[in-house]
C-alpha atoms as a PDB file:
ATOM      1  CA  UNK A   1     -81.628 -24.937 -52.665  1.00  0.00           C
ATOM      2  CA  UNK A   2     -84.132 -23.543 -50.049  1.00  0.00           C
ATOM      3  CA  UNK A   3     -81.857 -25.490 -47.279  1.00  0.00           C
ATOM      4  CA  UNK A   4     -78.534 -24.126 -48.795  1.00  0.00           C
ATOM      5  CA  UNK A   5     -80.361 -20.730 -48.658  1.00  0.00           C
ATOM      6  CA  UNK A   6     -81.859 -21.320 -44.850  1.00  0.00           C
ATOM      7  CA  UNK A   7     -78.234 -22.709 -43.801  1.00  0.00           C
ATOM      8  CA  UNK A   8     -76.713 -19.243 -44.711  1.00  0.00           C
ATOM      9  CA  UNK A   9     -79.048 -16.955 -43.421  1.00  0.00           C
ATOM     10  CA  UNK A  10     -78.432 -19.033 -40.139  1.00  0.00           C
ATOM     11  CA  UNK A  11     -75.360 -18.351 -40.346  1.00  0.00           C
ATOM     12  CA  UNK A  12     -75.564 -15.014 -41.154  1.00  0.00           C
ATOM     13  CA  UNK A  13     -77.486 -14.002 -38.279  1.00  0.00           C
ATOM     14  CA  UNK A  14     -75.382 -15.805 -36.090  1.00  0.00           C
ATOM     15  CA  UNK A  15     -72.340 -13.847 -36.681  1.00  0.00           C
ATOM     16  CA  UNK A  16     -74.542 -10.902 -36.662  1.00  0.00           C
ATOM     17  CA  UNK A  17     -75.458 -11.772 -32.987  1.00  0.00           C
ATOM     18  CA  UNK A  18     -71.611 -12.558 -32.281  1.00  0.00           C
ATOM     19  CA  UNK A  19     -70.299  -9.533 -33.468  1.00  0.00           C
ATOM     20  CA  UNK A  20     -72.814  -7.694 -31.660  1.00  0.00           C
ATOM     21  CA  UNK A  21     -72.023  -9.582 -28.278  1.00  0.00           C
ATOM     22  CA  UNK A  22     -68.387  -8.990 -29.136  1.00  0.00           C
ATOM     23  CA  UNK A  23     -69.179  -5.161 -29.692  1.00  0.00           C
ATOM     24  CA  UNK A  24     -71.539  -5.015 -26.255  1.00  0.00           C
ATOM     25  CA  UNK A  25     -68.189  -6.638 -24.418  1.00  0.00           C
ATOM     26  CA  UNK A  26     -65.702  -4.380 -25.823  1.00  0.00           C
ATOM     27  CA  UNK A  27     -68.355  -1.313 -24.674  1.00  0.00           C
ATOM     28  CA  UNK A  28     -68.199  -2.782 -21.514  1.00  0.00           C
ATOM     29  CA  UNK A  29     -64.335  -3.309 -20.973  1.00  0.00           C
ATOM     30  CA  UNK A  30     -63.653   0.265 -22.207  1.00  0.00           C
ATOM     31  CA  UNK A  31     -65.975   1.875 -19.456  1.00  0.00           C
ATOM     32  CA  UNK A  32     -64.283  -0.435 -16.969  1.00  0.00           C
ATOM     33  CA  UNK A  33     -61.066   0.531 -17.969  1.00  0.00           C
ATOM     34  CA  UNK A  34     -61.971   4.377 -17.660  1.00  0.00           C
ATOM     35  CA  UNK A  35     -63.626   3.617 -14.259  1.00  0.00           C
ATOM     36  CA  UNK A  36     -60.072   1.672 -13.424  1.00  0.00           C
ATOM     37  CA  UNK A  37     -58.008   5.136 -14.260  1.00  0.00           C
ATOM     38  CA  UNK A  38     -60.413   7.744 -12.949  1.00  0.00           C
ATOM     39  CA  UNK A  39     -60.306   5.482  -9.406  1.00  0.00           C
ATOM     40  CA  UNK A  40     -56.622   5.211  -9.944  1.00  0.00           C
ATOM     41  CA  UNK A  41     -55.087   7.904 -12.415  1.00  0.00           C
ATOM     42  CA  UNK A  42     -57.520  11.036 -12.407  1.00  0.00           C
ATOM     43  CA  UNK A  43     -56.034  12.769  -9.543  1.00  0.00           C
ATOM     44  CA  UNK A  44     -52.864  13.180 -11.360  1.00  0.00           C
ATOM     45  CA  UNK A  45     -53.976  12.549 -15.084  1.00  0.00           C
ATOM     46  CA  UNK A  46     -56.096  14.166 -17.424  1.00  0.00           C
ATOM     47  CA  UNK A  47     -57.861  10.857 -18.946  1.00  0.00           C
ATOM     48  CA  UNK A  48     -60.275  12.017 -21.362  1.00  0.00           C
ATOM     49  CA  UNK A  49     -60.188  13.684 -24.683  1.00  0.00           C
ATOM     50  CA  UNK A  50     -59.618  17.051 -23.179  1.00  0.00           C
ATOM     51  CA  UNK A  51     -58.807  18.983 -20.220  1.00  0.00           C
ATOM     52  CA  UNK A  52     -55.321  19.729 -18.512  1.00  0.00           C
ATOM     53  CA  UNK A  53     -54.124  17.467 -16.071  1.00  0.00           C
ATOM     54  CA  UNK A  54     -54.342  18.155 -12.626  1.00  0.00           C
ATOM     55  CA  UNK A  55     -50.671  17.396 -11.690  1.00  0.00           C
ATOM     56  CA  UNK A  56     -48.387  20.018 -13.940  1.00  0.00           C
ATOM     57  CA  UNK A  57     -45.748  16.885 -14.646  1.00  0.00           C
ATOM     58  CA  UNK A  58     -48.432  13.963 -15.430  1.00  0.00           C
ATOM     59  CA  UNK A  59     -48.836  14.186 -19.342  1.00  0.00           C
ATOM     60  CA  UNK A  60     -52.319  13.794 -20.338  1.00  0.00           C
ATOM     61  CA  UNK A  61     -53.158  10.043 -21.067  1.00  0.00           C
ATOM     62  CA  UNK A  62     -54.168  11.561 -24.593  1.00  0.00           C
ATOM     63  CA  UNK A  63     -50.760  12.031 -25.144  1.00  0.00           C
ATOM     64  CA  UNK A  64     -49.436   9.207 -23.741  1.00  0.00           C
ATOM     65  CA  UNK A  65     -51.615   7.266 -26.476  1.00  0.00           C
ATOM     66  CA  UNK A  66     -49.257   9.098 -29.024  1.00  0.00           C
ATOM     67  CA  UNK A  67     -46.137   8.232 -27.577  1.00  0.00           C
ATOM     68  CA  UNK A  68     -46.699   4.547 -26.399  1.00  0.00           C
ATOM     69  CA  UNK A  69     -48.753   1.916 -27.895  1.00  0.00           C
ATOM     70  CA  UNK A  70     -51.007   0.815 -25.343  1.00  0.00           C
ATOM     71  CA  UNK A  71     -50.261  -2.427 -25.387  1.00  0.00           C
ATOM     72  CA  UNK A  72     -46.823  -1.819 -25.009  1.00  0.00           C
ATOM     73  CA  UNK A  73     -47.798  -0.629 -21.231  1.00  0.00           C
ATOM     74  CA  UNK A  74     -49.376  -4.034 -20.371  1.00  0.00           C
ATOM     75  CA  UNK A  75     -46.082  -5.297 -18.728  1.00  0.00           C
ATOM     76  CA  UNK A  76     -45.812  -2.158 -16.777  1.00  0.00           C
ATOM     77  CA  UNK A  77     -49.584  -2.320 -15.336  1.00  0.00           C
ATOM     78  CA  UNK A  78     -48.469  -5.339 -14.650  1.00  0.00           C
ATOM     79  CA  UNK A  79     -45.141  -5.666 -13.009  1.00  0.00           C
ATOM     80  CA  UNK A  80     -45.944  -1.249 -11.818  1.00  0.00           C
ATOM     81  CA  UNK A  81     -45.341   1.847 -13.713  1.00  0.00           C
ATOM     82  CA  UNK A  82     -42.152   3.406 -12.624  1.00  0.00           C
ATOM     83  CA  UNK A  83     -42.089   7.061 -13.510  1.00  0.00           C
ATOM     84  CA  UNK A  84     -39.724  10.366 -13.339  1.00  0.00           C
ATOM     85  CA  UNK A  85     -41.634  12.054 -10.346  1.00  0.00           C
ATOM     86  CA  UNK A  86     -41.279  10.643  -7.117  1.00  0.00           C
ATOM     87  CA  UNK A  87     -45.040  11.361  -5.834  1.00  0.00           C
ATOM     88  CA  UNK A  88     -46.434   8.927  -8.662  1.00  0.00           C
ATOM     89  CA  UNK A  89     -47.906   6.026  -6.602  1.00  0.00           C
ATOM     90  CA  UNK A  90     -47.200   2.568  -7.729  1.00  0.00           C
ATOM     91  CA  UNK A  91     -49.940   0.722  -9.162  1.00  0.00           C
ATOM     92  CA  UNK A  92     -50.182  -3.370 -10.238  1.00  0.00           C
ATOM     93  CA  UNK A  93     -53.371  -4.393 -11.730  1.00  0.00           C
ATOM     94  CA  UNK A  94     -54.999  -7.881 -12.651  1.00  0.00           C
ATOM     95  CA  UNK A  95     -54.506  -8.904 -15.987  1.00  0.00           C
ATOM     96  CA  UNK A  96     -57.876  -8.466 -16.982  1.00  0.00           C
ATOM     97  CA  UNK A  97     -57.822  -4.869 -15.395  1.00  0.00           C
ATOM     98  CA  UNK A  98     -54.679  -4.413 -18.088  1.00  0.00           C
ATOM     99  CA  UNK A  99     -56.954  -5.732 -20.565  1.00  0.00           C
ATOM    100  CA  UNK A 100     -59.977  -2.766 -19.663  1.00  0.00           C
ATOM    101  CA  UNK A 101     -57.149  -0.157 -19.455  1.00  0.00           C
ATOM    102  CA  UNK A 102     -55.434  -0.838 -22.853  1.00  0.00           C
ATOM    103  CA  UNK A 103     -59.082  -1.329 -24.477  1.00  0.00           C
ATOM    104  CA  UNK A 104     -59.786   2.563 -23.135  1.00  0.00           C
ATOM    105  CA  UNK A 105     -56.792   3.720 -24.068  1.00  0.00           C
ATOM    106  CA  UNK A 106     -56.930   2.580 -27.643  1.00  0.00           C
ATOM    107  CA  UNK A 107     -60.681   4.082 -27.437  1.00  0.00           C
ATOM    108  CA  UNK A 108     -58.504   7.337 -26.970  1.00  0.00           C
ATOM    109  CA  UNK A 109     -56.470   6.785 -30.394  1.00  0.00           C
ATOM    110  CA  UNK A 110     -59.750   6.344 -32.338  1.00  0.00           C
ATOM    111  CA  UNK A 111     -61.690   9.265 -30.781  1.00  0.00           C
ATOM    112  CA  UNK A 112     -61.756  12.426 -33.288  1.00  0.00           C
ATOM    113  CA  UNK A 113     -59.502  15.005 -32.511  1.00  0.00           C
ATOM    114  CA  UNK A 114     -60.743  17.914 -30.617  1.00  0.00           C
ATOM    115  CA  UNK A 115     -57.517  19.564 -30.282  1.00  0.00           C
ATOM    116  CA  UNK A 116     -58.340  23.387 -30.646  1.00  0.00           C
ATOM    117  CA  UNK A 117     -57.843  24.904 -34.300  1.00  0.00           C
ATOM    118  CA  UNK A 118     -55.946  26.959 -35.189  1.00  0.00           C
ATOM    119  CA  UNK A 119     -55.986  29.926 -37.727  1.00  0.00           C
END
């Protein structure tokens, strides 16, 4: 009995430690990802939670969140975003730079609102 009960607080801790490696990773993708779009994006693009963007015609990557599923832009990273306005660079990342960019995007679909209220 004592073994049975050793066995599964082994195993307990272990995916304890897993999940918290797997946690610490996704942490670590998401900044990357934001790094990746304020090197990249920011000039045009608001890419946080708030703010306006600086370019009148480049929606808010808040918004963007809302209208495409990020992963749904992975071929697009990929292959390079073709927009409407003709002063939008064209940008091709790595796959595992699509991978950092989609995790920070979703991280924009789980963050509270903070839209302003109103009354």
């Amino acid at each position: 009995m004592n073994k049975l009960v050793g066995t599964g607080a082994g195993l307990f801790a272990a995916l304890l430690l897993a999940g918290t490696a797997l946690a610490q990773s996704s942490n670590g993708t998401i900044v990357q990802g934001r790094a990746l779009l304020e090197a990249n994006c920011a000039r045009c693009h608001a890419i946080g939670q708030d703010g306006a963007s600086p370019h009148e015609t480049a929606p808010p990557f808040r918004v963007v969140v809302t209208l495409y599923p990020p992963e749904s832009l992975a071929e697009a990273l990929a292959e390079g975003i073709v927009s409407g306005h003709p002063d939008m660079p064209e940008f091709v990342f790595m796959p595992p730079e699509i991978e950092a960019i989609i995790a920070y995007l979703d991280s924009l679909m789980l963050a509270p609102d903070v839209s302003p209220q109103k009354d």
